[in-house]
Protein backbone atom coordinates (compact mmCIF):
# COMPACT_ATOMS: atom_id res chain seq x y z
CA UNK A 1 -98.79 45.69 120.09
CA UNK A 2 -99.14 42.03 118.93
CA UNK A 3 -102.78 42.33 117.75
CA UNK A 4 -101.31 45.93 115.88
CA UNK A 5 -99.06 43.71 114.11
CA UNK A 6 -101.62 40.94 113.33
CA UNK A 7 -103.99 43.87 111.82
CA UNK A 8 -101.59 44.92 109.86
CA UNK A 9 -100.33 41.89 108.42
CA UNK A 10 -103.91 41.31 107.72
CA UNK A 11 -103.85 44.69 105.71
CA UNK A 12 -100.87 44.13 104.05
CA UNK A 13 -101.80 39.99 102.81
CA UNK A 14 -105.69 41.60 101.68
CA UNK A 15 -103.85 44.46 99.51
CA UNK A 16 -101.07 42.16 98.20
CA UNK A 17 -104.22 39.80 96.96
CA UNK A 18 -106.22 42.52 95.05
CA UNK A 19 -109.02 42.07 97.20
CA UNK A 20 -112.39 43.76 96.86
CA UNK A 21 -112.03 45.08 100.94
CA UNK A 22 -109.15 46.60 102.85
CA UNK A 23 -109.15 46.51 106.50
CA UNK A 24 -107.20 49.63 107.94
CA UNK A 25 -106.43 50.84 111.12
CA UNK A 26 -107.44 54.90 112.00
CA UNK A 27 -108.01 56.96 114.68
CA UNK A 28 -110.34 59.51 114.77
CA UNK A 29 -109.66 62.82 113.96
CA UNK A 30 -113.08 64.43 115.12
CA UNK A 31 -117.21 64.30 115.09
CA UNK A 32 -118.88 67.08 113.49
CA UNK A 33 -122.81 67.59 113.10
CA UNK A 34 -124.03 68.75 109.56
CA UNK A 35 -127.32 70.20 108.34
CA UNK A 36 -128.60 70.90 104.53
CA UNK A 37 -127.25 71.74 102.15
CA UNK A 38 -124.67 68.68 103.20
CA UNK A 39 -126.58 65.74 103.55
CA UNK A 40 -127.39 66.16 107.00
CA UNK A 41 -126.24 63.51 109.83
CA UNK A 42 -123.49 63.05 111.97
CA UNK A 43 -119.67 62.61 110.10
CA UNK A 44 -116.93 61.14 111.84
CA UNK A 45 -113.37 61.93 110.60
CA UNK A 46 -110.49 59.50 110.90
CA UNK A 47 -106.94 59.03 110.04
CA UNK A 48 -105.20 56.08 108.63
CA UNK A 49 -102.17 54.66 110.86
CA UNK A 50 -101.74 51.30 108.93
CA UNK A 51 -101.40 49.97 106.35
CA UNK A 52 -98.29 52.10 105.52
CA UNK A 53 -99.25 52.97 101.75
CA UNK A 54 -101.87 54.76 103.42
CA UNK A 55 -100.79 56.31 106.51
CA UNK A 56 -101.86 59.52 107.38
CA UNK A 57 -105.06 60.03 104.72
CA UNK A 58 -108.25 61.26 105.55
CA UNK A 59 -111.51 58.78 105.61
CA UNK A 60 -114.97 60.34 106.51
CA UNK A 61 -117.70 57.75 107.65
CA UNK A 62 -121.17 59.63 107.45
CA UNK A 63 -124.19 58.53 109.47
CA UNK A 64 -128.19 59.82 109.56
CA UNK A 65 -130.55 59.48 112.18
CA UNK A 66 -127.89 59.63 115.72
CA UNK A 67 -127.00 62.74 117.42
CA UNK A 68 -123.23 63.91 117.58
CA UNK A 69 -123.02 63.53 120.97
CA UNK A 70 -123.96 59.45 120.61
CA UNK A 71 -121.75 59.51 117.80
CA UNK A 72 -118.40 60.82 120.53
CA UNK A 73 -119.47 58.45 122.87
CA UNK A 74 -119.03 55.56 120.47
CA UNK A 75 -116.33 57.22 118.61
CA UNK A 76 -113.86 59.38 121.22
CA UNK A 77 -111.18 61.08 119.68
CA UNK A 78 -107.90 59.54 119.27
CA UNK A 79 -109.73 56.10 119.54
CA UNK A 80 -107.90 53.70 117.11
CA UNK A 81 -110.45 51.34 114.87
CA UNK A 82 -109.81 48.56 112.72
CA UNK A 83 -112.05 49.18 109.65
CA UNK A 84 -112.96 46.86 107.27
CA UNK A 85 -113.31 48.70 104.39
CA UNK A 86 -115.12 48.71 100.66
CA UNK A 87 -113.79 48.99 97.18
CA UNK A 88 -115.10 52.07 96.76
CA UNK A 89 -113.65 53.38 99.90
CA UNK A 90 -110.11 52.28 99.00
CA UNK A 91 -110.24 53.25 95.17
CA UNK A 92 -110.55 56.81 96.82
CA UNK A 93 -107.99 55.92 99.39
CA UNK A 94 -105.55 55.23 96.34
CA UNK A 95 -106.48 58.31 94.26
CA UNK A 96 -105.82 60.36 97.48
CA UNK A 97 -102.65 58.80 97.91
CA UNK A 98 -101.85 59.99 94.26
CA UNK A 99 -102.84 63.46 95.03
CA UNK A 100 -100.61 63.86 98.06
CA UNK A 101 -97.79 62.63 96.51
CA UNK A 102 -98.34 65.29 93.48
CA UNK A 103 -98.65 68.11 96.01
CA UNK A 104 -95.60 67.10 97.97
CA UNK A 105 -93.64 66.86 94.76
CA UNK A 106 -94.76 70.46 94.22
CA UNK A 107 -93.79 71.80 97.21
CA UNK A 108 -90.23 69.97 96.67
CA UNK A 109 -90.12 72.04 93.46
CA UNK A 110 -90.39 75.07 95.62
CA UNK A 111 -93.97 75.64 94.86
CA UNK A 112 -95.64 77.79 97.87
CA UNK A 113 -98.22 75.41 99.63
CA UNK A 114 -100.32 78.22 99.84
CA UNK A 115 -100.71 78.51 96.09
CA UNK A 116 -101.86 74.78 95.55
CA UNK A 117 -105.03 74.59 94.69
CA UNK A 118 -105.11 70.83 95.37
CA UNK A 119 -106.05 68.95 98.08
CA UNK A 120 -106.82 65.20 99.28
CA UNK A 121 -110.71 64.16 99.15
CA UNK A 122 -111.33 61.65 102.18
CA UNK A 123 -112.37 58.44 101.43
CA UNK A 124 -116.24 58.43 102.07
CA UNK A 125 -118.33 55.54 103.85
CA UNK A 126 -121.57 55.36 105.40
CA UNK A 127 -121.60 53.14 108.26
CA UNK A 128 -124.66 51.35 107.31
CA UNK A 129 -123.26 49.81 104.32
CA UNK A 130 -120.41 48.61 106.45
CA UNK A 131 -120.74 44.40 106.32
CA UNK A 132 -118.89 44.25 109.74
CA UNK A 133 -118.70 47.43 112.05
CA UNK A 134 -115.12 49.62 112.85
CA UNK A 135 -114.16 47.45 116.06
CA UNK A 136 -112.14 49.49 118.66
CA UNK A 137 -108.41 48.51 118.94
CA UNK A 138 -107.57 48.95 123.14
CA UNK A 139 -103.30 49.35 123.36
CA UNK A 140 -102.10 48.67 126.75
């Protein structure tokens, strides 16, 4: 629980400083195999616990050349990761953030979730453009 709280300080002092990187902490969500027309490779799905401004969005980390199977050993579901990750990913982090708060506010107005044609684009990454790779957070 300590080194949870250290991350997420962490998280909190990089986002408070504008910095170019974010690291976040996310479990993931599930490993699926795609072939063309996606650009075919192994995609791993996660969801973002900390830092708060975040919690609960969607980021997809896409890798070529490993099979699925590789790709569950070194990512299990529910495994929690710290993830250091790049502008790009958190720009897309923040504009997701935006667009669930705009469908939430819909549904408040009584609009049927059904009927919103909205929905929040996951963050993308490819894991070879990572500087420093997800590390695996172990809770007692």
């Amino acid at each position: 629980m300590k080194f949870l709280s250290c991350v997420f300080a962490m998280s909190v002092f990089v986002a408070a400083h504008g910095a170019e990187t974010l690291r976040v902490v996310a479990s993931v969500a599930g490993v699926r195999r795609e072939e063309p027309p996606m650009e075919a490779g192994v995609y791993i799905h996660f969801i973002v616990h900390a830092p708060i401004e975040f919690q609960g969005l969607p980021i997809t980390m896409f890798t070529v050349g490993a099979s699925r199977a590789s790709r569950r050993a070194e990512f299990p579901i529910g495994a929690q990761f710290a993830i250091q990750l790049p502008k790009s990913a958190v720009a897309a982090l923040k504009k997701g953030k935006i667009t669930e708060e705009g469908i939430e506010q819909q549904i408040d107005a009584g609009v049927n979730p059904e009927m919103i044609s909205s929905f929040v684009v996951p963050a993308q990454i490819e894991l070879s453009t990572l500087k420093d790779k997800p590390s695996r957070i172990e809770i007692p």
